[in-house]
PDB file of N, CA and C in Angstrom:
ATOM      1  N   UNK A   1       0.841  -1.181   0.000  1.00  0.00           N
ATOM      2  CA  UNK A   1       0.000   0.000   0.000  1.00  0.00           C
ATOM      3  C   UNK A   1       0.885   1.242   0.000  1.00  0.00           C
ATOM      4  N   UNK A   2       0.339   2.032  -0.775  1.00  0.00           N
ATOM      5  CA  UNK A   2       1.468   3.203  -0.492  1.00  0.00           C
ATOM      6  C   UNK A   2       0.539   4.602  -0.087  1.00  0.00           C
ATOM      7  N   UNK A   3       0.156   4.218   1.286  1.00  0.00           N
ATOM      8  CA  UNK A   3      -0.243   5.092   1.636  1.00  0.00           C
ATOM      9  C   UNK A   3       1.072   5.769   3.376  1.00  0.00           C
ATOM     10  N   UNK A   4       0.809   6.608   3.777  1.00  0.00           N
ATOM     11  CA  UNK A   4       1.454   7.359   4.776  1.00  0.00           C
ATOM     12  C   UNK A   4       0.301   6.702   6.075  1.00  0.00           C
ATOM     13  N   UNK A   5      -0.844   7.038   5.740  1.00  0.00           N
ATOM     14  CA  UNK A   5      -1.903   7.282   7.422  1.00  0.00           C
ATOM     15  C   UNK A   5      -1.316   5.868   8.047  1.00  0.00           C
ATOM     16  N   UNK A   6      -1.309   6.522   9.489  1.00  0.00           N
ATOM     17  CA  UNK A   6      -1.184   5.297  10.658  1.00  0.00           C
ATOM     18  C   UNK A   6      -2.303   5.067  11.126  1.00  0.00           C
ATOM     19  N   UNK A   7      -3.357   5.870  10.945  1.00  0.00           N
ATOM     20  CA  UNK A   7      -4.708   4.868  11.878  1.00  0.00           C
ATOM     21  C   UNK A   7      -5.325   4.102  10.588  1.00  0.00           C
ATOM     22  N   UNK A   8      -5.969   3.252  11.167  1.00  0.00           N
ATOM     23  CA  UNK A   8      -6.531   2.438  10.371  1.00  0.00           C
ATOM     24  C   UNK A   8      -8.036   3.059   9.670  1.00  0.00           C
ATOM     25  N   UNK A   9      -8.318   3.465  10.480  1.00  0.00           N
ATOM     26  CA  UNK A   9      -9.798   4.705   9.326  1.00  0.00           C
ATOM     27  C   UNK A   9      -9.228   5.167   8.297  1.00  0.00           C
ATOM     28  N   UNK A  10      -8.063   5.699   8.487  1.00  0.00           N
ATOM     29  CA  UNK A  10      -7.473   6.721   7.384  1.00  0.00           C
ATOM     30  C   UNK A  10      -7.246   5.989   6.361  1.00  0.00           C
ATOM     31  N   UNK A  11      -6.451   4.746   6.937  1.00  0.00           N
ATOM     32  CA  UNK A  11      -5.749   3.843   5.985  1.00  0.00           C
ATOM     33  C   UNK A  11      -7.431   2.793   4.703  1.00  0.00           C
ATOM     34  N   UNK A  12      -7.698   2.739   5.577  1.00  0.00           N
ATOM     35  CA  UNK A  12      -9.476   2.360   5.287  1.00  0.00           C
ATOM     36  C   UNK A  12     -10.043   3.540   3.956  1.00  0.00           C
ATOM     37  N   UNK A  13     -10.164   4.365   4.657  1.00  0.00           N
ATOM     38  CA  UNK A  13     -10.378   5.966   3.841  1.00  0.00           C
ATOM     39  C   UNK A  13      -9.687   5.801   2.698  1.00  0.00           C
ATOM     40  N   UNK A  14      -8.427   5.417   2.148  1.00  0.00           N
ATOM     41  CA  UNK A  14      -7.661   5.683   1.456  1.00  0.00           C
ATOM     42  C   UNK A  14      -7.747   4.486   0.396  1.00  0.00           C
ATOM     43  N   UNK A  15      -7.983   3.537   1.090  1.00  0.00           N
ATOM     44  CA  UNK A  15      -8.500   2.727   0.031  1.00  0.00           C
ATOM     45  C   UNK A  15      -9.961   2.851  -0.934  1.00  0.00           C
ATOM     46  N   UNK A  16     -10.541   3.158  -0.013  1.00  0.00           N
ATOM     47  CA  UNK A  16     -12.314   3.725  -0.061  1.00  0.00           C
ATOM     48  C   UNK A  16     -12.449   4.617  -1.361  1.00  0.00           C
ATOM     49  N   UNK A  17     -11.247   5.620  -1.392  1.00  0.00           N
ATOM     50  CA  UNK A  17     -11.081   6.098  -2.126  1.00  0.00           C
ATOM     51  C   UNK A  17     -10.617   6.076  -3.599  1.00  0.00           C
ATOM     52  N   UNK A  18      -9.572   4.962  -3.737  1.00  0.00           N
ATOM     53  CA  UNK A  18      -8.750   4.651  -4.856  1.00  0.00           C
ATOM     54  C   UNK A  18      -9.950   3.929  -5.746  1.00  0.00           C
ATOM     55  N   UNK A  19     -10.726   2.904  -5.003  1.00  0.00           N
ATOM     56  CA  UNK A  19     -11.843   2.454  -5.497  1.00  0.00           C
ATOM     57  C   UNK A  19     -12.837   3.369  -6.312  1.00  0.00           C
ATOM     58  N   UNK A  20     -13.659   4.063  -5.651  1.00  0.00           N
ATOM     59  CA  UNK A  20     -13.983   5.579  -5.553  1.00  0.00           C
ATOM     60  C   UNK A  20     -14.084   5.885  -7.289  1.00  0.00           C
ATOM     61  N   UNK A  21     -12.493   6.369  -7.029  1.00  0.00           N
ATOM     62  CA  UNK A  21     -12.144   7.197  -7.955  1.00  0.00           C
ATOM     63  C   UNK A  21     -12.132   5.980  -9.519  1.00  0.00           C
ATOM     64  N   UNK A  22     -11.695   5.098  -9.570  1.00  0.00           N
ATOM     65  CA  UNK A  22     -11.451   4.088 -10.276  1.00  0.00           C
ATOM     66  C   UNK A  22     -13.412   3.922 -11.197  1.00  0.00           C
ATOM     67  N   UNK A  23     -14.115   3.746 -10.239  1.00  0.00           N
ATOM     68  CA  UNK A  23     -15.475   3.580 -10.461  1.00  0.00           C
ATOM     69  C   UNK A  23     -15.525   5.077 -11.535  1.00  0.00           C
ATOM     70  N   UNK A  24     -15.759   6.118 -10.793  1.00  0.00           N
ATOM     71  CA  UNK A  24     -16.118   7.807 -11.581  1.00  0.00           C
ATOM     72  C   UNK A  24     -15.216   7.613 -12.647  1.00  0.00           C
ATOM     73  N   UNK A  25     -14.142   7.053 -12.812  1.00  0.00           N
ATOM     74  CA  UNK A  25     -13.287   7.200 -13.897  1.00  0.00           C
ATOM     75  C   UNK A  25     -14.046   5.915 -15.391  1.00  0.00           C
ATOM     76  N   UNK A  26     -14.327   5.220 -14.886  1.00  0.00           N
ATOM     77  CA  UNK A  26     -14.739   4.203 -15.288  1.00  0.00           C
ATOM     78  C   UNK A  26     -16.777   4.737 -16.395  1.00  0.00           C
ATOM     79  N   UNK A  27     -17.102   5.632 -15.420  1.00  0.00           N
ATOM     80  CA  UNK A  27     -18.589   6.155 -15.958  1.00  0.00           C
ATOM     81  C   UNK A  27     -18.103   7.282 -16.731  1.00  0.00           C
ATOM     82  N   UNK A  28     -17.418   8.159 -16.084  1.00  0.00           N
ATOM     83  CA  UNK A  28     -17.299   9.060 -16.763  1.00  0.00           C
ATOM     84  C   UNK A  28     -16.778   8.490 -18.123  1.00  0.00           C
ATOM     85  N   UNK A  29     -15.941   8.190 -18.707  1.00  0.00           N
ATOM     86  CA  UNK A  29     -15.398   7.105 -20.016  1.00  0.00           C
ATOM     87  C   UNK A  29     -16.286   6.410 -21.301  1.00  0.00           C
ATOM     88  N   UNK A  30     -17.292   5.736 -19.759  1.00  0.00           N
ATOM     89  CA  UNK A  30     -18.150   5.394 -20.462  1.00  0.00           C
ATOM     90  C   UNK A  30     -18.941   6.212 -21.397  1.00  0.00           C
ATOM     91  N   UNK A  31     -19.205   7.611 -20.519  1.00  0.00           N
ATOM     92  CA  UNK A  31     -20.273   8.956 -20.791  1.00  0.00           C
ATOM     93  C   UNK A  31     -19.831   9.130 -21.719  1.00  0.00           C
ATOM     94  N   UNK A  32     -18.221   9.948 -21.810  1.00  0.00           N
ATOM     95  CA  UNK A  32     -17.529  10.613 -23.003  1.00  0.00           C
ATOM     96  C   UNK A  32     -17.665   9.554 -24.326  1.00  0.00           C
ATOM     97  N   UNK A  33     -17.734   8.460 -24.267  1.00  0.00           N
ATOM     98  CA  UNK A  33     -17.456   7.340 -25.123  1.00  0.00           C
ATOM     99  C   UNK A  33     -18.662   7.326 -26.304  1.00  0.00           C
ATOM    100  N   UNK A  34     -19.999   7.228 -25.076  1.00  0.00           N
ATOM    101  CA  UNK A  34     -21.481   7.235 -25.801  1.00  0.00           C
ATOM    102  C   UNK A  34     -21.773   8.768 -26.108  1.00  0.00           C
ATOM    103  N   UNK A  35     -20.892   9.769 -26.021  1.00  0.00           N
ATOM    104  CA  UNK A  35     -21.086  10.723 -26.604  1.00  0.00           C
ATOM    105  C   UNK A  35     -20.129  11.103 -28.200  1.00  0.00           C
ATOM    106  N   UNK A  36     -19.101  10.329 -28.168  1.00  0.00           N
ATOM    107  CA  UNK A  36     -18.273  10.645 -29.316  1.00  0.00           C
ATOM    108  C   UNK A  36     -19.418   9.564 -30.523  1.00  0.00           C
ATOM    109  N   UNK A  37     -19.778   8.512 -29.855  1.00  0.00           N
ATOM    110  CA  UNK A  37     -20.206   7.595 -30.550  1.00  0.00           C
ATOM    111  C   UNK A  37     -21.440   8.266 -31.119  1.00  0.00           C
ATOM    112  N   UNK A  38     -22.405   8.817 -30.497  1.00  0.00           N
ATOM    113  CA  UNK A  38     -23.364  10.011 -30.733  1.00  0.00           C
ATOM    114  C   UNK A  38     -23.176  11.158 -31.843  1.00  0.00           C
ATOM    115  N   UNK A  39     -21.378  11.487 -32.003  1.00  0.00           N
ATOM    116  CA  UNK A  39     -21.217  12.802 -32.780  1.00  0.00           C
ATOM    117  C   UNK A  39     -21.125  11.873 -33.816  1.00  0.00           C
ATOM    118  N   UNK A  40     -20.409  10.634 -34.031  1.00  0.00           N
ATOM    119  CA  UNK A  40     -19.997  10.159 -35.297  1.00  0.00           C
ATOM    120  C   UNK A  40     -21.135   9.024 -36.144  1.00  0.00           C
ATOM    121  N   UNK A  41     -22.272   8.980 -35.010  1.00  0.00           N
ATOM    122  CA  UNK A  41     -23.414   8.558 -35.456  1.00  0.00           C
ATOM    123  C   UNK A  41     -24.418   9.176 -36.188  1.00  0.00           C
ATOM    124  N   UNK A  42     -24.375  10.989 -36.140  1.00  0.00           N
ATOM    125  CA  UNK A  42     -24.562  12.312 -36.457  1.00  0.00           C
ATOM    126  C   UNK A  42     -24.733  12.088 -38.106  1.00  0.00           C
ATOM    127  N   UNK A  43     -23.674  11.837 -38.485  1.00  0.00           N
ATOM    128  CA  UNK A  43     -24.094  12.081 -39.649  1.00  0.00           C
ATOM    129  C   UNK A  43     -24.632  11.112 -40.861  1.00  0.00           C
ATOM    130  N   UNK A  44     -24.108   9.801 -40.439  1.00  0.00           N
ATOM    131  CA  UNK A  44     -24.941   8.948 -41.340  1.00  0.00           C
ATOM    132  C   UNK A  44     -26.218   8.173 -40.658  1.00  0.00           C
ATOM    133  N   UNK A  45     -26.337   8.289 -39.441  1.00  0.00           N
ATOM    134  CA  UNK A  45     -27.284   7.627 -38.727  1.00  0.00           C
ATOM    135  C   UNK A  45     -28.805   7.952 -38.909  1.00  0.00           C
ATOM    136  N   UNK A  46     -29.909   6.992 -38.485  1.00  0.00           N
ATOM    137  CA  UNK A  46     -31.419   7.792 -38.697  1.00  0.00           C
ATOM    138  C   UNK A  46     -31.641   8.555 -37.541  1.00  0.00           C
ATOM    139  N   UNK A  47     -32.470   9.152 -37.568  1.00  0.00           N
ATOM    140  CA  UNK A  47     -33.096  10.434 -36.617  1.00  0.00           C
ATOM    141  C   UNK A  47     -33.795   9.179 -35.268  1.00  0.00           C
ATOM    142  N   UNK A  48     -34.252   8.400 -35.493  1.00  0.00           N
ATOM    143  CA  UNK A  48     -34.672   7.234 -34.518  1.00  0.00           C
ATOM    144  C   UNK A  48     -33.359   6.676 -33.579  1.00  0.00           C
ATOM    145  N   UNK A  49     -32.680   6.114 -34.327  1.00  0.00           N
ATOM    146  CA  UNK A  49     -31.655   5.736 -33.692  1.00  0.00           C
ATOM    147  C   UNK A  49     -30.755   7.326 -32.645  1.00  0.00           C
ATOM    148  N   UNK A  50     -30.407   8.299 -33.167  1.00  0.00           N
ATOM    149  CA  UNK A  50     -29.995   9.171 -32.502  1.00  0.00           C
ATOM    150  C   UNK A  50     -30.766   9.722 -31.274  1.00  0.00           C
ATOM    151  N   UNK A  51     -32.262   9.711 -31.538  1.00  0.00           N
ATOM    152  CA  UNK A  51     -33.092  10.059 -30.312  1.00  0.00           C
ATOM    153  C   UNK A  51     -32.786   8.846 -29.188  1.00  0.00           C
ATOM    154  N   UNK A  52     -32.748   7.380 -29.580  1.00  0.00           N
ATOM    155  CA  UNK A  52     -32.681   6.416 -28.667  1.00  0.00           C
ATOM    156  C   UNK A  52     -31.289   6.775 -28.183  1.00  0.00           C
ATOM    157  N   UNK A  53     -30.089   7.085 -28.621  1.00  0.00           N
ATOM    158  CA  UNK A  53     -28.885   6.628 -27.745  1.00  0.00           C
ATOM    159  C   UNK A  53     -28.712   8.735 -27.297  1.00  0.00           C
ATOM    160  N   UNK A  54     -29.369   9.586 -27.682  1.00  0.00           N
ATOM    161  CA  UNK A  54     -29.175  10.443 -26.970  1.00  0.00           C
ATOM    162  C   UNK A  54     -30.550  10.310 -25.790  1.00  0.00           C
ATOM    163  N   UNK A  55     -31.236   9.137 -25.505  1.00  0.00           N
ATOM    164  CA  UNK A  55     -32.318   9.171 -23.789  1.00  0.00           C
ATOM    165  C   UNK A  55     -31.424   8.411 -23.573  1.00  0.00           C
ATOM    166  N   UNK A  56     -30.385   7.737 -23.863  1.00  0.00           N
ATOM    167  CA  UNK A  56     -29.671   6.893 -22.535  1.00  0.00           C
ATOM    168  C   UNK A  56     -28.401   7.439 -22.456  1.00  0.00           C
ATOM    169  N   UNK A  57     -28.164   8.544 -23.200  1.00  0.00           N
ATOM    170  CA  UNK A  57     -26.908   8.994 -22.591  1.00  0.00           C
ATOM    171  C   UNK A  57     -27.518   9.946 -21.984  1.00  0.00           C
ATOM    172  N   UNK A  58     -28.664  10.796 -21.524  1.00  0.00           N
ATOM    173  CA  UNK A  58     -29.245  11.621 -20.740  1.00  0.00           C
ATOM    174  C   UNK A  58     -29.204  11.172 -19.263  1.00  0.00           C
ATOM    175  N   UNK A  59     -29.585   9.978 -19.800  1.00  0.00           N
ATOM    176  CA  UNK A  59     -30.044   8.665 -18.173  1.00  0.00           C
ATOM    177  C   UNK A  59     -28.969   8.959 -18.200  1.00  0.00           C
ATOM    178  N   UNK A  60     -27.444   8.253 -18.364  1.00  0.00           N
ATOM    179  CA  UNK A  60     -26.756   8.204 -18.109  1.00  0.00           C
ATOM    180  C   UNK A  60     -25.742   9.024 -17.234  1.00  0.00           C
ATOM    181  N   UNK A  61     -26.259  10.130 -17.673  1.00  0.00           N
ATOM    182  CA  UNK A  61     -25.474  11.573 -16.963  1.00  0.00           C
ATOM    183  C   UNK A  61     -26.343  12.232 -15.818  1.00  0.00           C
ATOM    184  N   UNK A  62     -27.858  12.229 -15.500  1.00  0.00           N
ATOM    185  CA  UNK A  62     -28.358  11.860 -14.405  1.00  0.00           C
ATOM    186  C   UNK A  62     -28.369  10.899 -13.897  1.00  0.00           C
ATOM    187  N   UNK A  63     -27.492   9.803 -13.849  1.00  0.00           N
ATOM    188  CA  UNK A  63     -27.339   9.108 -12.848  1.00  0.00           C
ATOM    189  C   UNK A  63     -25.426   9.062 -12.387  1.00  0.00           C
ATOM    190  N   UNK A  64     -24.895   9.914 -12.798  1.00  0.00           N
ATOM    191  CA  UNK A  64     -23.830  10.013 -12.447  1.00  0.00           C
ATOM    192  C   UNK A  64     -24.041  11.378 -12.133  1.00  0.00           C
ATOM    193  N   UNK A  65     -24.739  12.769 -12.150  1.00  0.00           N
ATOM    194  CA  UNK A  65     -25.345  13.426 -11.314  1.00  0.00           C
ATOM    195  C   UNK A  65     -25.714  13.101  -9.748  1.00  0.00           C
ATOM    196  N   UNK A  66     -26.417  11.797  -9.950  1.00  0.00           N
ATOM    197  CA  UNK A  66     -26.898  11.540  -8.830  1.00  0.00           C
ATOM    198  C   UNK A  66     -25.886  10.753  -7.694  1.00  0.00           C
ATOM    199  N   UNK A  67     -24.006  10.209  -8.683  1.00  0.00           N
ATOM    200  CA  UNK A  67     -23.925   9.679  -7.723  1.00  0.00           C
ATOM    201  C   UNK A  67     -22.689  10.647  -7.658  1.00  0.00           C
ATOM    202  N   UNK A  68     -22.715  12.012  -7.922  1.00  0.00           N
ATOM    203  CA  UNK A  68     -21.267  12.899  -7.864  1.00  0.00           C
ATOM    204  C   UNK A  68     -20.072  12.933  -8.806  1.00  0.00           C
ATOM    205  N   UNK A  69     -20.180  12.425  -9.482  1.00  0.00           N
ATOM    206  CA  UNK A  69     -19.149  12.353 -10.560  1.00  0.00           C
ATOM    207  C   UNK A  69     -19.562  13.698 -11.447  1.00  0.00           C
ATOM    208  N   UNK A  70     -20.138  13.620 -12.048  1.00  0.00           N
ATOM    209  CA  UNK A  70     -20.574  15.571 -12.800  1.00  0.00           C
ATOM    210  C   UNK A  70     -21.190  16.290 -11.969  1.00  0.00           C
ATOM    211  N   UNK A  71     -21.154  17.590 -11.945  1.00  0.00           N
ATOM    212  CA  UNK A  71     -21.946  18.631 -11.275  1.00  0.00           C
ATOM    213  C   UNK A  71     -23.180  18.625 -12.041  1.00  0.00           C
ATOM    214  N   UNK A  72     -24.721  19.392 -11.310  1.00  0.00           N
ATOM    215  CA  UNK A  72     -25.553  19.589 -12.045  1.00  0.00           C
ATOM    216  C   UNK A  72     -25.616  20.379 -13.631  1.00  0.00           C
ATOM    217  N   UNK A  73     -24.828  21.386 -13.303  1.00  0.00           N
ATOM    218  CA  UNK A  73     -25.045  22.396 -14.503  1.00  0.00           C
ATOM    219  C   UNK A  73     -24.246  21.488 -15.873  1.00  0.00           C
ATOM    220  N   UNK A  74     -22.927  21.005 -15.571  1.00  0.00           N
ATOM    221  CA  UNK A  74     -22.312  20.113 -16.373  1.00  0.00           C
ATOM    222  C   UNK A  74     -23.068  18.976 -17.381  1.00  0.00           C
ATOM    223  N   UNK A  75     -24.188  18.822 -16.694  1.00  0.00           N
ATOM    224  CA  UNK A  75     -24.497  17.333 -17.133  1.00  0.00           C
ATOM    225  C   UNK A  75     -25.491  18.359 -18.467  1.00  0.00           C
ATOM    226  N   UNK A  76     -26.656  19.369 -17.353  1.00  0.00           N
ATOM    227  CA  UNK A  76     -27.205  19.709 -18.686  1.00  0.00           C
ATOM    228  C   UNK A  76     -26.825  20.751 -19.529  1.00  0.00           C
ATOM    229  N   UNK A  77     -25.605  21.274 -19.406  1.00  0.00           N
ATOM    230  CA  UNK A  77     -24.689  21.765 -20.543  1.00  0.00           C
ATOM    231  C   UNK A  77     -24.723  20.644 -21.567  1.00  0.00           C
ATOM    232  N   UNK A  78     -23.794  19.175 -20.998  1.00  0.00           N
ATOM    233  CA  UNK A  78     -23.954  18.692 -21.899  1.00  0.00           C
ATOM    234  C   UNK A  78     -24.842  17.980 -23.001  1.00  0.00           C
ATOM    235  N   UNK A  79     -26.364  17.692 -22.052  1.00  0.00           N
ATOM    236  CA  UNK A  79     -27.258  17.345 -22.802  1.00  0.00           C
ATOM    237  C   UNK A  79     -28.023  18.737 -23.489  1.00  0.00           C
ATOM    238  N   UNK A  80     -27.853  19.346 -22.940  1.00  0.00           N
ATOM    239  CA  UNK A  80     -28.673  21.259 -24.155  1.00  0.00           C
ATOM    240  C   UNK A  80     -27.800  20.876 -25.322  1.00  0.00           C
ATOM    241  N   UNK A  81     -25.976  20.866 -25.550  1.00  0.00           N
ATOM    242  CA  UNK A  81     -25.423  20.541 -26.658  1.00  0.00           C
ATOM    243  C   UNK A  81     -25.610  19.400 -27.702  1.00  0.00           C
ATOM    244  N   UNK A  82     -26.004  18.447 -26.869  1.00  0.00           N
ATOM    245  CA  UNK A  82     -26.075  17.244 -27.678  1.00  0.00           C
ATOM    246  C   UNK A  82     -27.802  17.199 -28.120  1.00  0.00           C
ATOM    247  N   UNK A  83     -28.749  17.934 -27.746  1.00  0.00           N
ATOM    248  CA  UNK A  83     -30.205  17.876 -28.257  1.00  0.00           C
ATOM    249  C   UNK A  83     -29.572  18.830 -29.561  1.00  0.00           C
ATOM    250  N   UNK A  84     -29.423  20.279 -29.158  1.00  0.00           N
ATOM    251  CA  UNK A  84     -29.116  21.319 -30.168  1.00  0.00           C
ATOM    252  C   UNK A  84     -28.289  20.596 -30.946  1.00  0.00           C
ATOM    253  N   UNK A  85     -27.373  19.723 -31.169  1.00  0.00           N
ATOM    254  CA  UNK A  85     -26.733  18.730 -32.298  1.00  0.00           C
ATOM    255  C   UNK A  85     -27.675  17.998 -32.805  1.00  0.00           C
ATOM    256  N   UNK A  86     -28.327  17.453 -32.008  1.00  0.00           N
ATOM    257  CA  UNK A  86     -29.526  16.327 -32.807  1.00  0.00           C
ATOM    258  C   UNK A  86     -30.581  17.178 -33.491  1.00  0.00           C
ATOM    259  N   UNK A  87     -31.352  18.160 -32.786  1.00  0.00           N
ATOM    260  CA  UNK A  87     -31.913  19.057 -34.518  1.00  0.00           C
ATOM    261  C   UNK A  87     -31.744  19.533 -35.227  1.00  0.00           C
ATOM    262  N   UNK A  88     -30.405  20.054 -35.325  1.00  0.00           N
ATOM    263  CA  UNK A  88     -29.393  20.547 -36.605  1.00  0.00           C
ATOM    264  C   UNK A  88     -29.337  19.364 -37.787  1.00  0.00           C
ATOM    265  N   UNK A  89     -29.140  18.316 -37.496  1.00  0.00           N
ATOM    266  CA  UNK A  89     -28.938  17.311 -38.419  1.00  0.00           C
ATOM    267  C   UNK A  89     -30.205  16.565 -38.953  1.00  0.00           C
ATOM    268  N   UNK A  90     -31.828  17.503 -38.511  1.00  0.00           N
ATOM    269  CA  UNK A  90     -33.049  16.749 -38.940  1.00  0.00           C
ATOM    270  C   UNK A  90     -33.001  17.319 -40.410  1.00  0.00           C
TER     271      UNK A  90
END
């Protein structure tokens, strides 16, 4: 372990954390991922298919809202951009 803390909470804490962070890193990835996949689906894709994978990347970012990984305003920055992308291309 390469942590410093001598009590064991801390040392506890510190693991708690690496986990933690590993998980948010892991959604967030996912998020950015189903969003590139979204821009490059943009242009040859149908208008059906783009509405379906832009409601689950919505879900997606309220529920990493909900568990702290994005801030509120962040998430619907990014979904205002990605609707305003999806009716540009009707």
């Amino acid at each position: 372990m390469l942590c410093m803390a001598n009590i064991k909470s801390a040392k506890k804490r510190i693991v708690q954390n690496i986990k933690r962070s590993e998980i948010n890193k892991f959604r967030k990835s996912r998020i950015k991922s189903s969003i590139k996949r979204l821009h490059s689906s943009s242009k040859n894709g149908s208008k059906d298919d783009l509405s379906r994978n832009f409601l689950k990347i919505e879900s997606e970012l309220a529920k990493a809202v909900g568990k702290g990984v994005f801030k509120k305003n962040t998430a619907a920055r990014l979904v205002s951009r990605l609707s305003k992308k999806i009716k540009s291309t009707s």
